[in-house]
C-alpha atoms as a PDB file:
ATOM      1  CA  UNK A   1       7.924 162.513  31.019  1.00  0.00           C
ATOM      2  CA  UNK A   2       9.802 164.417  28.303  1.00  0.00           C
ATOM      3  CA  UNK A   3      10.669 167.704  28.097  1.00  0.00           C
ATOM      4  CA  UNK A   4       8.913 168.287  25.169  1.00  0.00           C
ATOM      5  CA  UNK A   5       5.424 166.906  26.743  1.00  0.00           C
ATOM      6  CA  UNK A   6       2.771 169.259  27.966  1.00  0.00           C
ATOM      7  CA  UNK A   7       1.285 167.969  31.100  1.00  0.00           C
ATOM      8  CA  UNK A   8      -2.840 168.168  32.399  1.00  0.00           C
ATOM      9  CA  UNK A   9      -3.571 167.812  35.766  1.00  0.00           C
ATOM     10  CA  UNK A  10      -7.201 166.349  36.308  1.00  0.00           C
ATOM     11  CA  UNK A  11      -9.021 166.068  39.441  1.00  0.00           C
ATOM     12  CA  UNK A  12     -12.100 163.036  38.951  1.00  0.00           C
ATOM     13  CA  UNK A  13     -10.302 161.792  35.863  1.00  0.00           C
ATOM     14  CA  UNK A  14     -11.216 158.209  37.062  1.00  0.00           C
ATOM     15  CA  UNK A  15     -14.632 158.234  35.234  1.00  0.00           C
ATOM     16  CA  UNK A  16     -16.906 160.489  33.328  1.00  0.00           C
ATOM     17  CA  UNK A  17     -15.717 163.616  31.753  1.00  0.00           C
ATOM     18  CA  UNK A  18     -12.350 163.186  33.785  1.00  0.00           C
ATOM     19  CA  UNK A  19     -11.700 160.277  31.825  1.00  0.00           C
ATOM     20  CA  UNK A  20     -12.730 161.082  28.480  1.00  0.00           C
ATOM     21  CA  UNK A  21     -10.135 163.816  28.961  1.00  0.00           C
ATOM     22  CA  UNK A  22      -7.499 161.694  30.353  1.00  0.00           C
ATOM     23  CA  UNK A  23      -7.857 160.098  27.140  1.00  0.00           C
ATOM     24  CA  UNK A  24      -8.332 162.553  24.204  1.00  0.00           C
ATOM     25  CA  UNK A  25      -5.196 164.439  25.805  1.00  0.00           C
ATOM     26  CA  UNK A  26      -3.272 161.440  25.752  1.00  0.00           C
ATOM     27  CA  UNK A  27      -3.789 160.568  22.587  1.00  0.00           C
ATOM     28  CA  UNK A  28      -2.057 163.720  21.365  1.00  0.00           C
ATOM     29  CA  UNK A  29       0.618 162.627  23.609  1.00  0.00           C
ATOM     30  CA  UNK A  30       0.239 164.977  26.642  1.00  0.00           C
ATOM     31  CA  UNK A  31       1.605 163.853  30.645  1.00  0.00           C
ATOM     32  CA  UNK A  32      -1.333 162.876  32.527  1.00  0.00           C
ATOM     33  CA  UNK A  33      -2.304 163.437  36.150  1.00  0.00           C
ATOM     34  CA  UNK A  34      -4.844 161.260  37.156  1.00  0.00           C
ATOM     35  CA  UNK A  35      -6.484 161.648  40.114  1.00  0.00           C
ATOM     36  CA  UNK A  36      -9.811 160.623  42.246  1.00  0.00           C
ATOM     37  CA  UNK A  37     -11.172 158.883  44.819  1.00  0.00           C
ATOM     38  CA  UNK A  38     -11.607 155.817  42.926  1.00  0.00           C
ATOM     39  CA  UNK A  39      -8.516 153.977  42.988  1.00  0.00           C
ATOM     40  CA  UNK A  40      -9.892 151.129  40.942  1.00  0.00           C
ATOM     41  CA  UNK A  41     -11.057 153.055  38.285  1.00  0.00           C
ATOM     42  CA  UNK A  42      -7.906 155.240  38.460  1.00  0.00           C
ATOM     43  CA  UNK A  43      -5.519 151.833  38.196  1.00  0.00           C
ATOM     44  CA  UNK A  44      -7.967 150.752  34.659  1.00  0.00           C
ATOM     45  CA  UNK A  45      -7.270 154.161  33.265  1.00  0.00           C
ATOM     46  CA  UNK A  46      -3.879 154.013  34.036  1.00  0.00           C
ATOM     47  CA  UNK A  47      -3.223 150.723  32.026  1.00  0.00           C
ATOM     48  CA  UNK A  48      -5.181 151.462  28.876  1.00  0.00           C
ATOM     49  CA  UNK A  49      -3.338 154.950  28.578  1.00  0.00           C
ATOM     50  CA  UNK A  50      -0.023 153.671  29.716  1.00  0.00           C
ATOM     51  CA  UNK A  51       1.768 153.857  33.399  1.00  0.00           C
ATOM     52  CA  UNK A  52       4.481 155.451  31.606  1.00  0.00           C
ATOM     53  CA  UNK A  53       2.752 158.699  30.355  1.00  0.00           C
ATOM     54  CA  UNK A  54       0.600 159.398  33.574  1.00  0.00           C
ATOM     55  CA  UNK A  55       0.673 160.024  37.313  1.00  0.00           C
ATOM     56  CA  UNK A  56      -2.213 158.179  39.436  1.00  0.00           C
ATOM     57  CA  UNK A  57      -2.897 159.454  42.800  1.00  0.00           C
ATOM     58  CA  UNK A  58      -5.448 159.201  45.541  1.00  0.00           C
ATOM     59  CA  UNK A  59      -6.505 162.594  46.044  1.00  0.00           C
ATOM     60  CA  UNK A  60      -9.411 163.868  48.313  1.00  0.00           C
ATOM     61  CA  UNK A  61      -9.695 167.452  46.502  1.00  0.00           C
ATOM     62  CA  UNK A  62     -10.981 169.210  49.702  1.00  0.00           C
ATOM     63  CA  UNK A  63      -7.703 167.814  52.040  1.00  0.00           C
ATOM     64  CA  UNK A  64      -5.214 170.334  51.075  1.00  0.00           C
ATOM     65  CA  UNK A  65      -2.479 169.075  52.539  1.00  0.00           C
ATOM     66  CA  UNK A  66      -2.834 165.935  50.766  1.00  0.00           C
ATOM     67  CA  UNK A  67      -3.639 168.401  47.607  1.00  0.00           C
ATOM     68  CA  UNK A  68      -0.170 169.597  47.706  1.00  0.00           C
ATOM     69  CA  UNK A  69       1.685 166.609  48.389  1.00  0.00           C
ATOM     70  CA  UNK A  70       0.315 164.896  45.068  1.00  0.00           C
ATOM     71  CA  UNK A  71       1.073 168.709  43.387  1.00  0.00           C
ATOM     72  CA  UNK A  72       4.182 168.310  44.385  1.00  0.00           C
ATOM     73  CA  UNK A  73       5.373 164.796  43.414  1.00  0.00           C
ATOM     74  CA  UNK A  74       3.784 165.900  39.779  1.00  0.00           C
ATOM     75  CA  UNK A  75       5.908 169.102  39.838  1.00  0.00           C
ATOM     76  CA  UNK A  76       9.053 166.849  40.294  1.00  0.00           C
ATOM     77  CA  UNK A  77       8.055 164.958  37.381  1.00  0.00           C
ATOM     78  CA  UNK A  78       7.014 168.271  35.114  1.00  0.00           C
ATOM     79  CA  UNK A  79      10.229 170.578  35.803  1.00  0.00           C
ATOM     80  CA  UNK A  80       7.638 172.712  37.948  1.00  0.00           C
ATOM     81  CA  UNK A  81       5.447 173.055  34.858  1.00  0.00           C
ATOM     82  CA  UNK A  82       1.585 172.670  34.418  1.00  0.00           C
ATOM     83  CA  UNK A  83       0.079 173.166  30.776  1.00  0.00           C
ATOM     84  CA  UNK A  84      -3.814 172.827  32.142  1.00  0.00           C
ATOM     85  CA  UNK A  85      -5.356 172.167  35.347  1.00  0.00           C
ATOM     86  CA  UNK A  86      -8.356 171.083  35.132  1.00  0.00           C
ATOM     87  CA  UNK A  87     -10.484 171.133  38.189  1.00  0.00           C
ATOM     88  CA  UNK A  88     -13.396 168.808  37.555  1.00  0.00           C
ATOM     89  CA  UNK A  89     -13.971 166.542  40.646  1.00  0.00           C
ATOM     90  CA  UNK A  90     -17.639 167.146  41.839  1.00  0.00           C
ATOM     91  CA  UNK A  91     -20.139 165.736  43.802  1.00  0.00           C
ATOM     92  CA  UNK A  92     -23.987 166.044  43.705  1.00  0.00           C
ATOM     93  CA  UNK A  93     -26.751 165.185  45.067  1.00  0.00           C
ATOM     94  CA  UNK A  94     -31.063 165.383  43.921  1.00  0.00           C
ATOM     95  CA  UNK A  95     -32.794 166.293  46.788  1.00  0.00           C
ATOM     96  CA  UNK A  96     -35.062 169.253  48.111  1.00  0.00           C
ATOM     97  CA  UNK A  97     -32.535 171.845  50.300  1.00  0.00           C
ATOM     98  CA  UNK A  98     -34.876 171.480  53.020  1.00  0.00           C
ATOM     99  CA  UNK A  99     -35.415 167.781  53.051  1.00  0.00           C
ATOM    100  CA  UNK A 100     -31.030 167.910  52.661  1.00  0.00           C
ATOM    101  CA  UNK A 101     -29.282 166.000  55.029  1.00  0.00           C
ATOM    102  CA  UNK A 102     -26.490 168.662  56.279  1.00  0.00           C
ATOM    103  CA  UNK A 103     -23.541 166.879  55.608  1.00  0.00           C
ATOM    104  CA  UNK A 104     -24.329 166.623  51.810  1.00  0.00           C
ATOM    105  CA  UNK A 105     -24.826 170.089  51.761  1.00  0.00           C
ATOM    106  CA  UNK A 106     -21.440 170.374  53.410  1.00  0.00           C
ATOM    107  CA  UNK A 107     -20.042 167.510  51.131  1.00  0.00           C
ATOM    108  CA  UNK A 108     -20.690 169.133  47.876  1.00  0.00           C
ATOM    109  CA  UNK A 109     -19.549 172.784  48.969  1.00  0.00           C
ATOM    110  CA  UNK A 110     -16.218 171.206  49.963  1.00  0.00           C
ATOM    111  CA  UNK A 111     -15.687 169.335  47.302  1.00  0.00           C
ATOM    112  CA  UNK A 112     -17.023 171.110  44.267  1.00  0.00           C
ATOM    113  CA  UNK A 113     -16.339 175.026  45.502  1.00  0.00           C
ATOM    114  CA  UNK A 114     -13.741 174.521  48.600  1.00  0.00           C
ATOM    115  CA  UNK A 115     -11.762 171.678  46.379  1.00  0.00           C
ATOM    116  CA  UNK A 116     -11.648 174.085  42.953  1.00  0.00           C
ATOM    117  CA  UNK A 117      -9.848 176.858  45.559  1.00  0.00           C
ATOM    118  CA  UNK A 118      -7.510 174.379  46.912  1.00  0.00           C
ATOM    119  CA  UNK A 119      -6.448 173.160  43.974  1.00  0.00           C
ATOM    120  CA  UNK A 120      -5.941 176.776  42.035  1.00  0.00           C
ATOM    121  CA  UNK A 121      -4.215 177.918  44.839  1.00  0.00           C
ATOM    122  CA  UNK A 122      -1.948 174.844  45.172  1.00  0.00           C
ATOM    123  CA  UNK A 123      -1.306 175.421  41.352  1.00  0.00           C
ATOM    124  CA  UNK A 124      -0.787 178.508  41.225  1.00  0.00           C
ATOM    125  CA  UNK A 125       3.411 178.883  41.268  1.00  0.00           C
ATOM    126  CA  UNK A 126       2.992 175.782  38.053  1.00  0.00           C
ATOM    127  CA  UNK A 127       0.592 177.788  36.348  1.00  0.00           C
ATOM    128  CA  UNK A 128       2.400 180.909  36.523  1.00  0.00           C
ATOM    129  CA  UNK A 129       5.813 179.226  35.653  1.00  0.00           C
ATOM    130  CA  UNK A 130       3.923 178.048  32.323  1.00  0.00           C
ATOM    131  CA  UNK A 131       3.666 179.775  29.463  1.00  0.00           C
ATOM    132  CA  UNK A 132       0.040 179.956  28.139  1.00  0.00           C
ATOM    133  CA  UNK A 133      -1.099 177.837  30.968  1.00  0.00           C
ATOM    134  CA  UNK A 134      -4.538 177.051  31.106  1.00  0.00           C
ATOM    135  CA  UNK A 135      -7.042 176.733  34.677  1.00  0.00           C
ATOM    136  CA  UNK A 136      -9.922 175.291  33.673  1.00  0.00           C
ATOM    137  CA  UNK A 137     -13.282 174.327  35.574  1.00  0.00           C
ATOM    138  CA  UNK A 138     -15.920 171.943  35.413  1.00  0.00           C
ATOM    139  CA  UNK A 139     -19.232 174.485  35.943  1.00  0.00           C
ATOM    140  CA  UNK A 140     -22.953 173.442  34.867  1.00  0.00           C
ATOM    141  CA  UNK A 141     -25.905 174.513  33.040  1.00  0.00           C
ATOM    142  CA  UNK A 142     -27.324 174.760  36.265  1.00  0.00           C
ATOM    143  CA  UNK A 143     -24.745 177.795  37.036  1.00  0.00           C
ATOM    144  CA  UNK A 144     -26.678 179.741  34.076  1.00  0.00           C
ATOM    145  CA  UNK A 145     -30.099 179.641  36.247  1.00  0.00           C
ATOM    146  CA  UNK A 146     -30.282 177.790  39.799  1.00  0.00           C
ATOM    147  CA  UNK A 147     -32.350 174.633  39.620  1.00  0.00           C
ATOM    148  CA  UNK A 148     -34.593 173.179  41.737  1.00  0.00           C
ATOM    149  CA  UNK A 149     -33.506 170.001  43.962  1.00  0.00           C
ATOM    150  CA  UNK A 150     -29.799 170.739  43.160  1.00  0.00           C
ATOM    151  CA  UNK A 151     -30.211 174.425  45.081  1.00  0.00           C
ATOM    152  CA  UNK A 152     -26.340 173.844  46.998  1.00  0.00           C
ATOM    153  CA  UNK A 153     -25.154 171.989  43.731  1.00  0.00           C
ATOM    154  CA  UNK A 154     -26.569 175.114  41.818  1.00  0.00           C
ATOM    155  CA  UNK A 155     -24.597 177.337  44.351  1.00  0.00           C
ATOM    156  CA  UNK A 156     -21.097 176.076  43.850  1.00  0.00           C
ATOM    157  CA  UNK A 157     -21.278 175.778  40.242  1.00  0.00           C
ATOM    158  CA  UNK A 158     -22.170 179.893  40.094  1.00  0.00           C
ATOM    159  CA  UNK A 159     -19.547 180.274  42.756  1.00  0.00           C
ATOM    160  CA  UNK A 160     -16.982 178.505  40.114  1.00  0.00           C
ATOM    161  CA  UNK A 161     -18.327 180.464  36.966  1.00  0.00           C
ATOM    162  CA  UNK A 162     -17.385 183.904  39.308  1.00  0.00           C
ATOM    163  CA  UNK A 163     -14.322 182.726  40.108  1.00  0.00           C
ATOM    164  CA  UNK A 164     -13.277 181.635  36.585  1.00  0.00           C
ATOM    165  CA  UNK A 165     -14.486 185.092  35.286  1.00  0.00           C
ATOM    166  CA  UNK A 166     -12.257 186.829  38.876  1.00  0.00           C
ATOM    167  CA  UNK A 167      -8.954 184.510  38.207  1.00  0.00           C
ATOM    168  CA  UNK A 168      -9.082 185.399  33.921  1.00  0.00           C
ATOM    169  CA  UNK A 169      -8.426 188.881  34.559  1.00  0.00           C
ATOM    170  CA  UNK A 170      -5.943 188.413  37.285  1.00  0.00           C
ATOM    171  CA  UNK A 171      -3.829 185.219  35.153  1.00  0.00           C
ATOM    172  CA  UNK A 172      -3.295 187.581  32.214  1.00  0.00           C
ATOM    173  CA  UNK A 173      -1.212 189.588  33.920  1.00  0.00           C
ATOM    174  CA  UNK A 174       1.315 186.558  34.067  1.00  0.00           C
ATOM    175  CA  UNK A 175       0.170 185.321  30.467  1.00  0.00           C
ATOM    176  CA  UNK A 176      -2.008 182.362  31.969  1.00  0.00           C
ATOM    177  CA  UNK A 177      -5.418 181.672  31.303  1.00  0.00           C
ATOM    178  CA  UNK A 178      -8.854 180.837  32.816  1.00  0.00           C
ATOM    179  CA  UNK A 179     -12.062 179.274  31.368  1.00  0.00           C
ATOM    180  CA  UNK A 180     -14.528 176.463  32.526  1.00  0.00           C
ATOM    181  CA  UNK A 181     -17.158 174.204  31.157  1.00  0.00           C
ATOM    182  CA  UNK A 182     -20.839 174.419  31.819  1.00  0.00           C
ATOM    183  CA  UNK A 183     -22.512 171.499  30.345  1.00  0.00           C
ATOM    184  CA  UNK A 184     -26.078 170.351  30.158  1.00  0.00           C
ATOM    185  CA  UNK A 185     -27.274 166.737  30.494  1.00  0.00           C
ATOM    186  CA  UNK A 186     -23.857 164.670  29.812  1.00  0.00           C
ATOM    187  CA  UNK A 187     -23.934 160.656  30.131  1.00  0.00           C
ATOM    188  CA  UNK A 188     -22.311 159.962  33.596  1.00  0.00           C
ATOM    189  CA  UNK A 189     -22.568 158.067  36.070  1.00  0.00           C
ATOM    190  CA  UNK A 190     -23.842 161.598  38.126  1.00  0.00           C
ATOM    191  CA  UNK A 191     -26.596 162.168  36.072  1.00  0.00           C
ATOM    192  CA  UNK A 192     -30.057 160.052  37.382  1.00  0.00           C
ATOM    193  CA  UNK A 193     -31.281 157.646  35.360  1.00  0.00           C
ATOM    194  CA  UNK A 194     -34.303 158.861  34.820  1.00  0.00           C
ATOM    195  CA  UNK A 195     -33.259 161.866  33.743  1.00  0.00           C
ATOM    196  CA  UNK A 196     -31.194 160.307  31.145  1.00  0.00           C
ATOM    197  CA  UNK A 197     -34.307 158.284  30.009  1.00  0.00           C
ATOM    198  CA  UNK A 198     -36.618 161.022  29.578  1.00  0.00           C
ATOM    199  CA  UNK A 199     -33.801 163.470  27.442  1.00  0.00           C
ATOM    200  CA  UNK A 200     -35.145 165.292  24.642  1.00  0.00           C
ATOM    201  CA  UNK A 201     -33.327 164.333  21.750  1.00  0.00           C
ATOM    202  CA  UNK A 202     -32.795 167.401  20.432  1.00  0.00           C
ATOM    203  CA  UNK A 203     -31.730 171.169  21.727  1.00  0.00           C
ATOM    204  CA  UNK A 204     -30.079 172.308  24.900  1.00  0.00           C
ATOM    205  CA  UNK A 205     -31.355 169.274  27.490  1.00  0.00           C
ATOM    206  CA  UNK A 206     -30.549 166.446  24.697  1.00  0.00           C
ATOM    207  CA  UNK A 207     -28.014 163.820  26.248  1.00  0.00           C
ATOM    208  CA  UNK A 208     -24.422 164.582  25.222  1.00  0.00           C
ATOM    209  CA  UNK A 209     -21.203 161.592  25.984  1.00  0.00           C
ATOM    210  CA  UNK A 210     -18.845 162.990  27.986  1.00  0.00           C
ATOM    211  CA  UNK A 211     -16.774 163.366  25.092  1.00  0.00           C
ATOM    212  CA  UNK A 212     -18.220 166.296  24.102  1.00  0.00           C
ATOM    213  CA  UNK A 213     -16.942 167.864  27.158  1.00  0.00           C
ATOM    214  CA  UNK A 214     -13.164 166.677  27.107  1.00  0.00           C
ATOM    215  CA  UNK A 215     -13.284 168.155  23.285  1.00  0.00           C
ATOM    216  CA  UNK A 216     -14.389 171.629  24.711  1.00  0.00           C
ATOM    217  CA  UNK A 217     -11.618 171.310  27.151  1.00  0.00           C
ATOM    218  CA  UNK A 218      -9.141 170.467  23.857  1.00  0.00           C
ATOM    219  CA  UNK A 219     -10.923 173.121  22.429  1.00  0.00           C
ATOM    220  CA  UNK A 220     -10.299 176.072  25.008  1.00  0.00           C
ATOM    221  CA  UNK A 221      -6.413 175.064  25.385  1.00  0.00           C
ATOM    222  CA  UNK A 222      -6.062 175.933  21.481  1.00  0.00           C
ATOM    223  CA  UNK A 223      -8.217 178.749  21.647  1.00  0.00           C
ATOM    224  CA  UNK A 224      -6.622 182.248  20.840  1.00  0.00           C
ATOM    225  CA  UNK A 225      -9.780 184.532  21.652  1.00  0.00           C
ATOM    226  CA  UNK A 226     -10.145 184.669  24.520  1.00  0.00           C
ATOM    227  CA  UNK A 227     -13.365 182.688  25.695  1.00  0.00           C
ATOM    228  CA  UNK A 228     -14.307 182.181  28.650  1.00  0.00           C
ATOM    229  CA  UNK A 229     -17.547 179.852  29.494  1.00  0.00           C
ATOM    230  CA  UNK A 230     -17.534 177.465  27.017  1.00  0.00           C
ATOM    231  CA  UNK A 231     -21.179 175.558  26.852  1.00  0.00           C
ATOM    232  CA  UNK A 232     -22.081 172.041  25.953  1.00  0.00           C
ATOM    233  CA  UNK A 233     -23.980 172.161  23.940  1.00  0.00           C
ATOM    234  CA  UNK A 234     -23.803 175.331  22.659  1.00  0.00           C
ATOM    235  CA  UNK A 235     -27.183 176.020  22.655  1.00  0.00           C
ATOM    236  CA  UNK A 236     -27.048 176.775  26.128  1.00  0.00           C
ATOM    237  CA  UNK A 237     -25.293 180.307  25.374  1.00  0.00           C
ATOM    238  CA  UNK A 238     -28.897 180.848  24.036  1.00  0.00           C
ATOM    239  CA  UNK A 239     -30.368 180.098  27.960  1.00  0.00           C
ATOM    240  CA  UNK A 240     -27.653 182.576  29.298  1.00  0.00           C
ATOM    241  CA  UNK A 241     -28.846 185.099  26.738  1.00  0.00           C
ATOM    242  CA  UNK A 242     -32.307 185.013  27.940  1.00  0.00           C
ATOM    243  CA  UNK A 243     -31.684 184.851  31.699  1.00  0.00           C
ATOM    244  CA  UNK A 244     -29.725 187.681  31.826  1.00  0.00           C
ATOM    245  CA  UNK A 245     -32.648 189.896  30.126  1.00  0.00           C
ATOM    246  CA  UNK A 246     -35.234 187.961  31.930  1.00  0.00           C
ATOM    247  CA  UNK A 247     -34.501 185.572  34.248  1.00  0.00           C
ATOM    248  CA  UNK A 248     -38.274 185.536  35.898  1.00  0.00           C
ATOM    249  CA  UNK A 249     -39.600 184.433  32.292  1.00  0.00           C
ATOM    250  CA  UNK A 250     -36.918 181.877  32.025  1.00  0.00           C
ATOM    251  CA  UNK A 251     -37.204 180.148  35.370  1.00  0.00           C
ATOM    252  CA  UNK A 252     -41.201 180.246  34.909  1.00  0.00           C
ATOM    253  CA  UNK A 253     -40.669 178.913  31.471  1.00  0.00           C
ATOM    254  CA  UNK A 254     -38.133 176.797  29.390  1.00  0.00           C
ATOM    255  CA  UNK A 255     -36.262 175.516  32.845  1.00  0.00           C
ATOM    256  CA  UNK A 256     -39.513 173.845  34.315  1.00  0.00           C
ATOM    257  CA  UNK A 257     -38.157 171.324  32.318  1.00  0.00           C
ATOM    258  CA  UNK A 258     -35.596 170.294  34.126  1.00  0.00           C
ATOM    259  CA  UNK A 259     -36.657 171.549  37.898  1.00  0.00           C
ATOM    260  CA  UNK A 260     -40.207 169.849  37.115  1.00  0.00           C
ATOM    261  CA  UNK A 261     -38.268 166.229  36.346  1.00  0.00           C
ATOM    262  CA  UNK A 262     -36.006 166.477  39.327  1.00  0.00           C
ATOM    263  CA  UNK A 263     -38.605 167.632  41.544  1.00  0.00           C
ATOM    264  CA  UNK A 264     -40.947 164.886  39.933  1.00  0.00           C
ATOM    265  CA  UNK A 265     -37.949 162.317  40.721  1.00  0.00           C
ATOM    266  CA  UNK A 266     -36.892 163.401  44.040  1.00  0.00           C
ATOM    267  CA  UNK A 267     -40.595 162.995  45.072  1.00  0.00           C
ATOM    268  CA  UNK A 268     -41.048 159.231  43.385  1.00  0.00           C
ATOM    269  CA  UNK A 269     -38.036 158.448  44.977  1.00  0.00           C
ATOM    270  CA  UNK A 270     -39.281 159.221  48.275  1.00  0.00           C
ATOM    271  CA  UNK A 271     -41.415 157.225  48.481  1.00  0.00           C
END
């Protein structure tokens, strides 16, 4: 790496949003971190991008101490410098809370909530040595409104919106930043099928490529306003709107869309 090269740190950059990222920020010439669970993928993005402008490493977000040690080889290689972390390893899984086995439940709060905390606070002494650095989360649509047969999924992403809107105030005061994502219905490998096949294909629920994501991420590094929750689409803003002035109506109306399909799914697939 160069001294002139911002650096990104992504956490599940090996497919997915993670990797559309990866590769719209190298392509404006950016230092990569790259890192998942999925070495294989990890090793494929690592070749098409370039060994030479990237870091790849293993990295179990909710092990801290292996959290740091991959930190801190990437801080060797920055000058102690971090542009953008972006925390966007999750897990999740479609299934009624009471029909949950336990240690999904435990899985996705250590990964998607415990792992984000980890991360930020393993960051922090980059972030705050970097000009205009940037913390950025991977939230959901489902952190607008809580949605049936994702209720602990639901739960984390709400927990990261808070803690986006907690760590914005409290980064300012070094000049940093924090924002996050909440996107809809994106083409990965999380979403179900069949949710993907029965996508509207237009307004809030249509199916977006991850792309659209990693350009929101783009977007919120160049941004001088201020934002904070950036949604994907943007109609979603519209679905905040409403659920803050009536969040009864909302749940008993426009979301039975997508509650009503997953609980329709989880049902057929138990079977």
């Amino acid at each position: 790496m160069n001294k002139e090269q911002k650096s990104i740190f992504i956490t599940g950059a090996a497919s997915g949003i993670g990797r559309a990222t990866a590769r719209l920020f190298a392509g404006h010439g950016w230092y990569i971190g790259l890192n998942d669970v999925n070495e294989q993928g990890l090793e494929a993005l690592a070749s098409e991008i370039g060994p030479e402008n990237c870091q790849v490493a293993i990295l179990d977000v909710s092990n801290r101490e292996q959290y740091q040690a991959v930190l801190k080889d990437f801080s060797a290689k920055t000058g102690g410098k971090l542009d953008l972390l972006f925390n966007n390893a999750g897990v999740g899984k479609g299934i009624t809370f009471g029909e949950s086995d336990f240690s999904d439940l435990k899985d996705m709060v250590n990964v998607n909530l415990m792992g984000v905390i980890i991360g930020i606070h393993a960051a922090y002494p980059m972030l705050k040595n970097t000009p205009n650095s940037l913390c950025f989360s991977t939230s959901s649509s489902s952190a607008i409104i809580g949605v049936a047969g994702l209720a602990t999924y639901s739960a984390t992403k709400h927990a990261i919106k808070g803690l986006t809107e907690a760590l914005s105030v409290e980064f300012a005061q070094f000049g940093g930043r924090a924002a996050d994502t909440l996107p809809g219905q994106i083409e990965t490998g999380m979403l179900l099928d069949e949710m993907k096949e029965i996508a509207p294909k237009k307004g809030m629920w249509r199916l977006l490529p991850a792309e659209a994501v990693a350009d929101a991420v783009w977007a919120s590094y160049h941004d001088e306003s201020g934002k904070l929750h950036w949604y994907v689409p943007d109609d979603l803003e519209k679905l905040e709107n409403k659920v803050t002035t009536d969040i009864e109506a909302v749940r008993d109306g426009s979301i039975k869309f997508f509650s009503g399909a997953m609980s329709d799914i989880i049902a057929e697939r138990g079977k």
